[in-house]
Each structure stands twice: as C-alpha cells, then as structure tokens.
Protein backbone atom coordinates (compact mmCIF):
# COMPACT_ATOMS: atom_id res chain seq x y z
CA UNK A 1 108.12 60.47 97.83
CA UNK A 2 107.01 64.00 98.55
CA UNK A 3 109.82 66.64 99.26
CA UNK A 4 108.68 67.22 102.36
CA UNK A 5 108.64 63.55 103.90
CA UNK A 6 112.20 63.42 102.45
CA UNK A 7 113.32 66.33 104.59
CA UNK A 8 111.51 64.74 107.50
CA UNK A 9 112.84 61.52 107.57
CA UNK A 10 116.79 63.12 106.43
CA UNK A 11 116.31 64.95 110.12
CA UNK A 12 115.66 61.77 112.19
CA UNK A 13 118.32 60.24 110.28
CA UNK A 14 120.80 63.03 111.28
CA UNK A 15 119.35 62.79 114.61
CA UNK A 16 120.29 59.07 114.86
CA UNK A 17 123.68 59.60 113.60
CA UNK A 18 124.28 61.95 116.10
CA UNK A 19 123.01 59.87 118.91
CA UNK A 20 124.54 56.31 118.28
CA UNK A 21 128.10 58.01 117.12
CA UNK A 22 127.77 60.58 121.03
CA UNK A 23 128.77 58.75 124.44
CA UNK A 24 126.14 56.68 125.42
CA UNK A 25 124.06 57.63 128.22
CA UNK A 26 125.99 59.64 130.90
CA UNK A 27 124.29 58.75 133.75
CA UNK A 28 123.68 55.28 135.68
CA UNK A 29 120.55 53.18 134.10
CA UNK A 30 118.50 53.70 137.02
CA UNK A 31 119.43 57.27 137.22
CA UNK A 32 118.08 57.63 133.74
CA UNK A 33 114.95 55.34 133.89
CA UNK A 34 114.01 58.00 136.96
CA UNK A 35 114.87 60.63 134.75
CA UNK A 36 113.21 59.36 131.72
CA UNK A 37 109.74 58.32 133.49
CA UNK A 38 109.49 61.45 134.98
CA UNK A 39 110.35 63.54 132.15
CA UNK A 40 107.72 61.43 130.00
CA UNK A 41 104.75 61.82 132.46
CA UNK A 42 105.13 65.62 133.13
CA UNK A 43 105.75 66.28 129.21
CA UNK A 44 102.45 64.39 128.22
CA UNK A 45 100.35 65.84 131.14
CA UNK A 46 101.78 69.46 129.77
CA UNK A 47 100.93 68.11 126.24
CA UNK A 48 97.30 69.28 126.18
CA UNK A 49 98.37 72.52 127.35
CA UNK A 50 100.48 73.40 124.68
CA UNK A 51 99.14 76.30 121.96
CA UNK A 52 98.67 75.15 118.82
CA UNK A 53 98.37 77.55 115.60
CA UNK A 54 98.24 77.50 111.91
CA UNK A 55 100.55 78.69 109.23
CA UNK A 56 99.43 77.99 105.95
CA UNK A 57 99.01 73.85 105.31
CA UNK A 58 101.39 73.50 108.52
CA UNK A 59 100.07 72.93 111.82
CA UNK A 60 102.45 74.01 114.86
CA UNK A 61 102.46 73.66 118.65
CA UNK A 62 104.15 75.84 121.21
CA UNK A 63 105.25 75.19 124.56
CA UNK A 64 108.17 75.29 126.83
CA UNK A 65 110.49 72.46 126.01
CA UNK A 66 112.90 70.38 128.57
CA UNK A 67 115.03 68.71 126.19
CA UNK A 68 117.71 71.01 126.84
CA UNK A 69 118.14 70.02 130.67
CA UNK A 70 117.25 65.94 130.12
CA UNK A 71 120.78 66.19 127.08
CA UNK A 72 122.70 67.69 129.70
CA UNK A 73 122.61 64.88 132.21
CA UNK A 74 121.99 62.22 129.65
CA UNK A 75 123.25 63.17 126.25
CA UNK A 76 122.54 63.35 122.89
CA UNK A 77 121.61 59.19 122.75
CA UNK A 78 119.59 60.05 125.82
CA UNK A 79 117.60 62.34 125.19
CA UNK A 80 117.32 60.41 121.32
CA UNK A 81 115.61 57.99 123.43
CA UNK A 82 113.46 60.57 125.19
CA UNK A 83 112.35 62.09 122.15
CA UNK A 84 111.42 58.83 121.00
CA UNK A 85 108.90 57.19 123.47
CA UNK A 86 107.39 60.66 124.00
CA UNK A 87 106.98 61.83 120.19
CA UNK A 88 105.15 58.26 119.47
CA UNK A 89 103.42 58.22 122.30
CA UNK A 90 101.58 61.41 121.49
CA UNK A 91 101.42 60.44 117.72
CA UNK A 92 99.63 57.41 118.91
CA UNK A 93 97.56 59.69 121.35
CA UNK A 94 96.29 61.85 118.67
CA UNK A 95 95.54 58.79 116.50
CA UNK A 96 93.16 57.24 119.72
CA UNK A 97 91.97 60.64 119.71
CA UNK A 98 91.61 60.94 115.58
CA UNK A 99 93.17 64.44 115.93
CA UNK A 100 95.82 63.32 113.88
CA UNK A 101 97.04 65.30 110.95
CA UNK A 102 97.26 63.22 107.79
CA UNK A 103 101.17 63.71 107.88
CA UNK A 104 101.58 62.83 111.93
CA UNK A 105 103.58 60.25 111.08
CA UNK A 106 106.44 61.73 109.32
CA UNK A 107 105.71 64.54 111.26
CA UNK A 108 106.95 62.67 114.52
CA UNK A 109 110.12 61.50 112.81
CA UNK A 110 110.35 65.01 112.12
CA UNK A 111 109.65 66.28 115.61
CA UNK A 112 112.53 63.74 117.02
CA UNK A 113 114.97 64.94 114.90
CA UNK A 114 114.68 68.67 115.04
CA UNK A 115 114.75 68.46 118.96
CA UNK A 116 117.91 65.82 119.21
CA UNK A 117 119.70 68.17 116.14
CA UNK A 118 118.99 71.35 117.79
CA UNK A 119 119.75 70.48 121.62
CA UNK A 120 122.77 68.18 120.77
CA UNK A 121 124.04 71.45 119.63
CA UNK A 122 123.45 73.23 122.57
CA UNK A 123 124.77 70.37 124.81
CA UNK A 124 128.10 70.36 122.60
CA UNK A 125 128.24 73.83 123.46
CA UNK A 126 127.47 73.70 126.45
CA UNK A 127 130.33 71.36 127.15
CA UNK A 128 132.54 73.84 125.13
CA UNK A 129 132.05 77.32 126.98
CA UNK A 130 131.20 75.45 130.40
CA UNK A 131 134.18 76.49 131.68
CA UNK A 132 135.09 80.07 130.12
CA UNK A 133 131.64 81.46 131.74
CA UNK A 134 132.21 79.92 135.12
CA UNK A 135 134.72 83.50 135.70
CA UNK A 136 131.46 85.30 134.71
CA UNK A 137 128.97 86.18 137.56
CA UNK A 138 125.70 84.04 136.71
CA UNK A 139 128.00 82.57 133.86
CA UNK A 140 126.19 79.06 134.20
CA UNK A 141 122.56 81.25 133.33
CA UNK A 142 123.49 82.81 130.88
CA UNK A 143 124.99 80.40 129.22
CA UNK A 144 121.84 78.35 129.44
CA UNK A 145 119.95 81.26 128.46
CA UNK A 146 121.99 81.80 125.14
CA UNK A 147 121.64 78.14 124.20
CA UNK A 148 117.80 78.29 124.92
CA UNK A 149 117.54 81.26 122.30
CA UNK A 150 119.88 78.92 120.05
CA UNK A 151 118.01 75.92 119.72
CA UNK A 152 115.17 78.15 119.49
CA UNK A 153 116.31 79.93 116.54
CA UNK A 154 117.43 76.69 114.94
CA UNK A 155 114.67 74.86 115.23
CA UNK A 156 112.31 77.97 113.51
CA UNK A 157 115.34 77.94 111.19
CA UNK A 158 114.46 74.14 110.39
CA UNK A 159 110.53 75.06 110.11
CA UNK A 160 110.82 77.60 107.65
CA UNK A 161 112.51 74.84 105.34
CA UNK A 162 109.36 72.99 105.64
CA UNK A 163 107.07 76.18 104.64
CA UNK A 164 109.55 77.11 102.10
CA UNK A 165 108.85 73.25 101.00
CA UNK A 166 105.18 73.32 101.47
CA UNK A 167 104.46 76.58 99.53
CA UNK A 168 103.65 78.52 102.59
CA UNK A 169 106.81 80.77 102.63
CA UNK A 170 105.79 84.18 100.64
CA UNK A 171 109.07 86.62 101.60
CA UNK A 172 112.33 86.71 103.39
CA UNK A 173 110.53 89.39 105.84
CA UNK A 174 108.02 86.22 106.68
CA UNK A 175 111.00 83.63 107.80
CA UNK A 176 112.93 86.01 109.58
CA UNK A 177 109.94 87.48 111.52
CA UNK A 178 108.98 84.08 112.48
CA UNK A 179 112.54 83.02 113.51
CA UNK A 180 113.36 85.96 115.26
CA UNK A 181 109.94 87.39 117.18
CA UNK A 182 107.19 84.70 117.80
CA UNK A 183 108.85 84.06 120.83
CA UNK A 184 109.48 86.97 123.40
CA UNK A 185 113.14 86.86 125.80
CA UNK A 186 110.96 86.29 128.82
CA UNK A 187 110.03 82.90 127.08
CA UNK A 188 113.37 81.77 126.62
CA UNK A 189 113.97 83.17 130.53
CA UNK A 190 111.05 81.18 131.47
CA UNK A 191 112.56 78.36 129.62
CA UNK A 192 116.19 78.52 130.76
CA UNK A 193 115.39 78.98 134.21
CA UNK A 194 113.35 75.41 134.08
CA UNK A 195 115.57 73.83 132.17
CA UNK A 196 118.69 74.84 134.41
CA UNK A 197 116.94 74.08 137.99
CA UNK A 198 116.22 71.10 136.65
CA UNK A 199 119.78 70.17 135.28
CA UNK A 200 120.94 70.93 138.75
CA UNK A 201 118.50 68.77 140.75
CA UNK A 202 119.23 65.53 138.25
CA UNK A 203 122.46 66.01 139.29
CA UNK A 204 122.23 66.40 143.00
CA UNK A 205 119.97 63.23 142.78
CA UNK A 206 117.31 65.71 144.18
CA UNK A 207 114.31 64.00 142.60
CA UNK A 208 111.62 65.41 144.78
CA UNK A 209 112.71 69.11 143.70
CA UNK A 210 112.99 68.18 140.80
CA UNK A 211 109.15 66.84 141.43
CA UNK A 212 108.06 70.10 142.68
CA UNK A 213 109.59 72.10 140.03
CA UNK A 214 107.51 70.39 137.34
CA UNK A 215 104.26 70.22 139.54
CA UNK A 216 104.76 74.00 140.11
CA UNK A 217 105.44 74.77 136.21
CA UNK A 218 102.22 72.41 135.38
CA UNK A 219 100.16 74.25 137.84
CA UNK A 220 101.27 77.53 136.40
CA UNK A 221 101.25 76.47 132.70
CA UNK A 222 97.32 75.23 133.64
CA UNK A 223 96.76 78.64 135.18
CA UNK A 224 97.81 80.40 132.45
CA UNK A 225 96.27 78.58 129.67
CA UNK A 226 92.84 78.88 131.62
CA UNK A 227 93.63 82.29 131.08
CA UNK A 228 93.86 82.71 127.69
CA UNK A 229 90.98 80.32 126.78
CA UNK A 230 88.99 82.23 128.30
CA UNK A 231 90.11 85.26 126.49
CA UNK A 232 89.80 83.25 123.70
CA UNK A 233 86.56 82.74 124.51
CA UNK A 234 85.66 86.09 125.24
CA UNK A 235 86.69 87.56 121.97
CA UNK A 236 84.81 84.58 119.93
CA UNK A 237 81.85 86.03 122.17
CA UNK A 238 82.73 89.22 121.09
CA UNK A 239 83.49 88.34 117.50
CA UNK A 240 79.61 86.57 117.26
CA UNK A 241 78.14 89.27 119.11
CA UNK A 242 79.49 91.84 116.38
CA UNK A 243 78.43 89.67 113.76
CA UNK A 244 75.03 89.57 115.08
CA UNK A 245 74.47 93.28 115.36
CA UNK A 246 76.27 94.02 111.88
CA UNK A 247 74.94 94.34 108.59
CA UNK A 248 76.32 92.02 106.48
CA UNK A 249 76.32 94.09 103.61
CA UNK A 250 77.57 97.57 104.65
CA UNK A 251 79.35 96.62 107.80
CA UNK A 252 76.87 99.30 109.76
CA UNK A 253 75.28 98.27 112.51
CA UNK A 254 71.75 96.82 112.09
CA UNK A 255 67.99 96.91 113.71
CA UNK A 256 68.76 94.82 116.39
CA UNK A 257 71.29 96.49 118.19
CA UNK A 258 69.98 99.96 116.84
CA UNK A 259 67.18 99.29 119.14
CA UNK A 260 69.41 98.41 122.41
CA UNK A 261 71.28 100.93 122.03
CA UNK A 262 68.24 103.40 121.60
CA UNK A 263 67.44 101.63 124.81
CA UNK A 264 70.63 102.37 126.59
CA UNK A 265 70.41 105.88 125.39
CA UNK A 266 67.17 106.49 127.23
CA UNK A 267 68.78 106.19 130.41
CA UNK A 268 70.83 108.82 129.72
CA UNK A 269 70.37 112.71 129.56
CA UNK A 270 72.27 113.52 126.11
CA UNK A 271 71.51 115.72 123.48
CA UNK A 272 72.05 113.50 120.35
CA UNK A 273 71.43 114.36 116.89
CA UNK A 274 69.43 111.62 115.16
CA UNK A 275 69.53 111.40 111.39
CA UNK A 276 67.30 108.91 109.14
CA UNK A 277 68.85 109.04 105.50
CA UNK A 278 67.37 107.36 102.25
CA UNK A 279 68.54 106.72 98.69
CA UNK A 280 66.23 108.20 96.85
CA UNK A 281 65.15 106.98 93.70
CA UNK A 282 66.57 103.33 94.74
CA UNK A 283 63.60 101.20 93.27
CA UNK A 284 64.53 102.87 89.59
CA UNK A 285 67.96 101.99 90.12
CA UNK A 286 67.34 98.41 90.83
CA UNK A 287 64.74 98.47 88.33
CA UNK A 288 67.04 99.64 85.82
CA UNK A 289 70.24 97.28 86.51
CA UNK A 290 70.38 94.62 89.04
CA UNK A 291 70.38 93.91 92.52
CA UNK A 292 73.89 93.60 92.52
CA UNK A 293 74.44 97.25 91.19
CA UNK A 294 71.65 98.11 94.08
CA UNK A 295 74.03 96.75 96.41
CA UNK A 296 77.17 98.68 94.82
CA UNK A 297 74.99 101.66 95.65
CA UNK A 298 73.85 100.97 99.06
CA UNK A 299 77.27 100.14 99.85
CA UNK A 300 78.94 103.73 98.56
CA UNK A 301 75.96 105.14 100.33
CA UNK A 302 76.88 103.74 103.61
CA UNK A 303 80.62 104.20 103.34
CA UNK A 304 80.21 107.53 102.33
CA UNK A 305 78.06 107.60 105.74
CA UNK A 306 80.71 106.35 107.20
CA UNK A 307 83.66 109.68 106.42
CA UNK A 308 81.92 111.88 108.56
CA UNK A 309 81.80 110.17 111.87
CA UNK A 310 83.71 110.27 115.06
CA UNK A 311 84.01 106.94 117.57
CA UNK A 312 81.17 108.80 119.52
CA UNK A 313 78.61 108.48 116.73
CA UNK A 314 76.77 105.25 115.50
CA UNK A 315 75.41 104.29 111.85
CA UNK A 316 72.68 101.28 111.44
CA UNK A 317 71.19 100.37 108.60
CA UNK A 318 67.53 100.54 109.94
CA UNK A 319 65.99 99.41 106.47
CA UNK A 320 66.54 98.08 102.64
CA UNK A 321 68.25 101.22 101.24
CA UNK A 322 67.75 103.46 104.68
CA UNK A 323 69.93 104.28 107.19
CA UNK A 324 70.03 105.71 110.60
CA UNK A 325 72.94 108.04 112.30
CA UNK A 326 73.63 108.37 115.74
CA UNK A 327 75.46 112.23 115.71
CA UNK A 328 76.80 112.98 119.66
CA UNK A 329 78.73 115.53 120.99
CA UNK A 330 78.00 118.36 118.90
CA UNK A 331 75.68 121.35 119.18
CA UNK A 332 72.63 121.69 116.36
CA UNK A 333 74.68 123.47 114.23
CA UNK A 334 77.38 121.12 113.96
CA UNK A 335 75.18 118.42 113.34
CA UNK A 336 72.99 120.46 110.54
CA UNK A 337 76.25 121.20 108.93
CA UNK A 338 77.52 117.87 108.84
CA UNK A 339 74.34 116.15 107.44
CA UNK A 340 74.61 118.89 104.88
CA UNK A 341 77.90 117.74 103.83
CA UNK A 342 76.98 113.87 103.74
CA UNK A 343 74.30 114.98 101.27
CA UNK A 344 76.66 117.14 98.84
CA UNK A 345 79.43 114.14 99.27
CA UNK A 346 76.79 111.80 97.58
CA UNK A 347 75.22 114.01 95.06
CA UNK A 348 78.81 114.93 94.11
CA UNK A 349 80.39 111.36 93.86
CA UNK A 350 79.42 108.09 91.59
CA UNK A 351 79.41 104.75 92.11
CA UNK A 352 81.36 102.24 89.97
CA UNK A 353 79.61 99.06 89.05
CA UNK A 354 80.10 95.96 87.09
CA UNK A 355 76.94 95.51 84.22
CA UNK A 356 76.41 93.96 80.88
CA UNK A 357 79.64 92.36 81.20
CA UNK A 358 80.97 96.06 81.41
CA UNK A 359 81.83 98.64 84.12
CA UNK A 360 79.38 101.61 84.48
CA UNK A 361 78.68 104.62 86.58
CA UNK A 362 75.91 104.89 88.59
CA UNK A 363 74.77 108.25 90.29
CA UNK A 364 72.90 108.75 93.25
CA UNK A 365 71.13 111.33 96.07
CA UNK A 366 70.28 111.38 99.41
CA UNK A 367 67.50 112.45 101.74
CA UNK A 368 67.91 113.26 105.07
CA UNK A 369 65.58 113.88 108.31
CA UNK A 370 67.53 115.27 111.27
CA UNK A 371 65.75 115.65 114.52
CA UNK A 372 68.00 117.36 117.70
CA UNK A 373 67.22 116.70 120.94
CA UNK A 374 67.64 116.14 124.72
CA UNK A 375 66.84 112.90 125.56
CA UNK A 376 65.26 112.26 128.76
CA UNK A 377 62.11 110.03 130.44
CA UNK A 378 59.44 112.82 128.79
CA UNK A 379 61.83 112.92 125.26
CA UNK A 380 63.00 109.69 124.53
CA UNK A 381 65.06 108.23 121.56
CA UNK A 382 61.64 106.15 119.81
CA UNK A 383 60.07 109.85 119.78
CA UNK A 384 63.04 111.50 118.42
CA UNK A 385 62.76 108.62 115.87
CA UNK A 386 59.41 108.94 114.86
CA UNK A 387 60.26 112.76 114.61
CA UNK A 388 63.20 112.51 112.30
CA UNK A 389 61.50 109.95 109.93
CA UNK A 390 58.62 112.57 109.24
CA UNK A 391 61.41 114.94 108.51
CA UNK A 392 62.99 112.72 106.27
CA UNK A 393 59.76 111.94 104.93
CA UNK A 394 59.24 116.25 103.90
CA UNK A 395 62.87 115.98 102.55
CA UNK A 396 61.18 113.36 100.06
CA UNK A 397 57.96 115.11 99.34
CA UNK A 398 60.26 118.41 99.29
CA UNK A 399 61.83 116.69 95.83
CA UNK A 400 64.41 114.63 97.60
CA UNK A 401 68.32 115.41 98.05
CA UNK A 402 67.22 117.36 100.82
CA UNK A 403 67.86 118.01 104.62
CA UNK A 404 64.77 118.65 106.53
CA UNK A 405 66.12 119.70 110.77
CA UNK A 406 64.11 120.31 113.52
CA UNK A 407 65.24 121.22 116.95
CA UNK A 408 63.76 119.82 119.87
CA UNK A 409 60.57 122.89 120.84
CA UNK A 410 61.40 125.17 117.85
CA UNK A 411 59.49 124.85 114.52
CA UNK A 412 60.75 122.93 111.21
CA UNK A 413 63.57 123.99 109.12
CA UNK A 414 64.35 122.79 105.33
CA UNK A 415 67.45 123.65 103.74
C-alpha cells in the first residue's frame, strides 16, 4: 500500500480513537440532530464556494471551517460524526459529479481525521484554559482566536507530511511558509468570530441566530467569491489578450496590436519618435546555419531592443527579422542618441548558438530608420511609418549598420 494511503488511513484511525475513548456526545440527541442537520446543510451549500488550488500532485481546498464551534457543544465523538456524513457526502458528490480525484477516497478518511485530530485539540484546550482567561477582558475571544490559529497550524503541519510524502516538498523555507502565511490573522478573526457566535447560540438553544449567522456568512462568502471570479476572470482576459498581441518568439508586441495602438496614438497630439530596425544580412545567416540559429539571432536582436526602453515606449515585431520602436517622451536628440546606441550595442555584442552538435558565435548588425514627429489629424502615425521605413530603407542602401533620422519639416540626416 502506498505511503501515502498509510498515513491517511493512520489519521482516521487516530481520529476514531480519540472519539470513541472522549465523552460521548455532550448535548441531548435532539439537541444534536438540530445541530448536526444544520451544520451539514450550510457546510455543503458553502462547499462550492470554497477555493481550491494546486501544490504539486496535491489538490487543496480552502474555506472557513466550523468544526471548532460544533466540538465545543458536542465533542470530539460529535463532531467525529459530523465529519463523517459531511466528508462522504461530498466524496460521493464529487463522484456524481466525476470531479473526483483518483485518491478521494482515502483522501476523505484523511480529511475526517485531520479535522477531529486537530479540533479535539483545541476543544481539550479549550476546556483547559476556559477558566484562567475568563479574568482576562475578551478572555473567551481570544482564547477562541488562539485555538483557531492552532488547529490551523496543525492541520498545514499534517499537509506538509503528505507533500513531504508525495515528493512535492523541495525546502524547509517551503513548509514553513505554507504553515505559517497562506492564511492572513483576519482569516482566523473571521473564523473565530463564526465559530464563537455560533458556540454561544447552540448553547442558548438560539437556533434561529444561529440560522441567521450562517445565512449571513453564506451570503457574504457568495459575495465575495463572485468577486474574485470575476477577477479571475478578468486577468485570464487579460492573460489571452497579452498573448494575442505578443510575439511568441521575442515576447515584443506584434502587428496586431502595433496597429491599435498606432490607432490610439492618432488621437493624441504627441511627439513620438518612431524607429523601424532590421537585421541586416539575416537571409545569409539563415542560409548559412539554421532557422533555429535565425531565431537565436532575432531573439538577441529584440532583447537587446529591449535595454534601452522606458515603460513609456513600445517595441513590436512588425515583420520576420524587423522590428518597430515606439520612443516617447524625449526630444529628437534623445531619441537620435539612443537609436545610435541600440545600433553600437548590436554591432558590439554576439550571439551564442547551439550548431553542428556544437556551440558557436554568431555576429550581427542593425539598420535603423528613425522618423520624429508631432502627431496630429494632418501627421498621423501610418505617415510617420511610411516615413521611417524609407529611412530605414537609405540606412540599407547606405551599406547597412546605419541610422538614417529625419525630423518632422527639416531635411534627411544619416549618421
């Protein structure tokens, strides 16, 4: 038997030990069927809000827990029952559902005993310091708020055993960040506060409180989570939308969204500085090698691109081996100087690429067209395109690894 359904099935072992050797239930049996059917309903309708996330092989779900007030008034063979009907009857959920992970079923026996181990604890505790923080102002809070961070703790403590056993524990740094931040103090607030108005109304026999209390924590749990999925949602929006305007290859941006932004650009009254560069010589180079060299080299090409530019400026690649620069916020001077250095950075700098079973060096040049300009309705970006591609077409006929510049109404300059 795998290690891991070993450790699971030791747990709900323990578990059961500890709940047939506690009290028995502590309450009266109708008391506790109340109890229990209410507890059961509100913890599967909060089931489907609860996050789930990945850690290596092991799945986990988050959400707040009320074990800690349902041991209180029932103990540890209590809530053992609790645990129980509720873990199968979302194992047998997720089966109906086939969402079920191949392991679910240890995995419940698993689930039952980490949350009878860990809040037995805290109710043994509980019954311990009950009375040595009743002198303390708000003793009977914070003593529900220290056991909430205990079980907590102990039951991350428990999970890292089973990535430690599953191969998905890499350092010490790992388990203790997990144990001690993936839940924030306002969590366990959230969750000792519930837990503790709801220990008070099972005890006052105020079951319609105790009612309201969950219907208020499901409609804020629901509110919430609508929330984040739809800042989930957003960023997967976001995430595909990047993808679609970026170029696979270089990470620039590509035609597409070159073109709306040239389009956005129009409406505004900026002078820009717009660059179209080239690898020149690229053909020989592919010719030569490979493709997969020619990729090495677009690649530096575009990185090296990359150095020289603030947040304000934009790089596409706006053809095989040619790219296209965005340069804001700087006068023509600025800009001439920095396309200058681009084009000493890649005469000056190789590229390293894998050949003939080998590693070689690959050299390369650049030619540049730079066009400055105030865009407006008469001088829009598509003209200030078409003029720096001519440039960058003289830079070529020029002998390449050159900067051809032109500012907007003065004549052509080559350096």
């Amino acid at each position: 038997m795998p290690k891991a359904k070993v450790y699971d099935l030791s747990l709900f072992l323990i578990a059961l030990v500890i709940a047939f050797s506690s009290a028995g239930i502590l309450t009266s049996q109708s008391d506790f069927l109340k109890a229990l059917s209410l507890y059961w309903l509100f913890s599967a309708l909060y089931y489907h809000l609860r996050i789930f996330s990945k850690n290596g092989s092991t799945n986990i779900d988050y959400g707040i827990s009320y074990d800690l007030s349902f041991v209180m008034f029932t103990g540890p063979f209590g809530l053992f029952i609790f645990e129980a009907v509720y873990r199968f009857t979302v194992y047998f959920y997720r089966k109906w559902t086939k969402t079920a992970d191949p392991t679910e079923f240890t995995d419940t026996f698993y689930n039952i005993g980490v949350f009878v181990i860990t809040n037995s604890i805290a109710y043994f505790l509980f019954q311990y310091f009950y009375n040595s923080f009743q002198s303390i102002p708000f003793g009977f809070w914070i003593l529900l708020f220290l056991l909430t961070c205990l079980s907590s703790y102990l039951s991350r403590t428990f999970m890292v055993i089973v990535f430690k056993i599953m191969g998905d524990l890499k350092s010490f740094k790992e388990a203790s960040n997990f144990i001690l931040k993936s839940v924030s103090l306002l969590d366990y607030g959230k969750a000792a506060l519930s837990n503790g108005f709801l220990f008070l109304f099972l005890q006052n026999g105020q079951w319609e409180l105790l009612i309201v209390l969950f219907l208020l924590n499901y409609i804020v749990s629901r509110s919430f989570h609508s929330k984040q999925q739809s800042i989930q949602n957003k960023l997967e929006r976001d995430k595909f939308e990047q993808m679609a305007y970026t170029d696979f290859l270089t990470g620039a941006y590509n035609r597409t969204y070159m073109d709306q932004i040239m389009a956005e650009f129009n409406k505004r009254e900026e002078r820009i500085g717009i660059v179209v560069a080239d690898i020149d010589y690229f053909k020989q180079i592919n010719d030569s090698y490979n493709h997969a060299v020619g990729d090495k080299v677009i690649q530096h090409f575009a990185a090296t691109l990359k150095k020289f530019l603030s947040q304000d400026d934009y790089l596409f690649r706006s053809g095989g081996e040619e790219f296209t620069i965005y340069l804001r916020k700087r006068n023509f001077e600025e800009t001439l100087d920095l396309v200058r250095m681009m084009r000493d950075e890649i005469r000056n700098n190789s590229v390293l690429a894998e050949y003939g079973g080998g590693e070689i060096t690959v050299g390369c040049t650049g030619s540049f067209g730079l066009y400055y300009d105030k865009i407006t309705e008469l001088s829009s970006m598509e003209k200030a395109y078409v003029q720096a591609d001519e440039l960058l077409i003289k830079s070529k006929q020029l002998g390449k690894n050159k900067v051809s510049a032109q500012k907007a109404q003065s004549d052509k300059k080559v350096v």
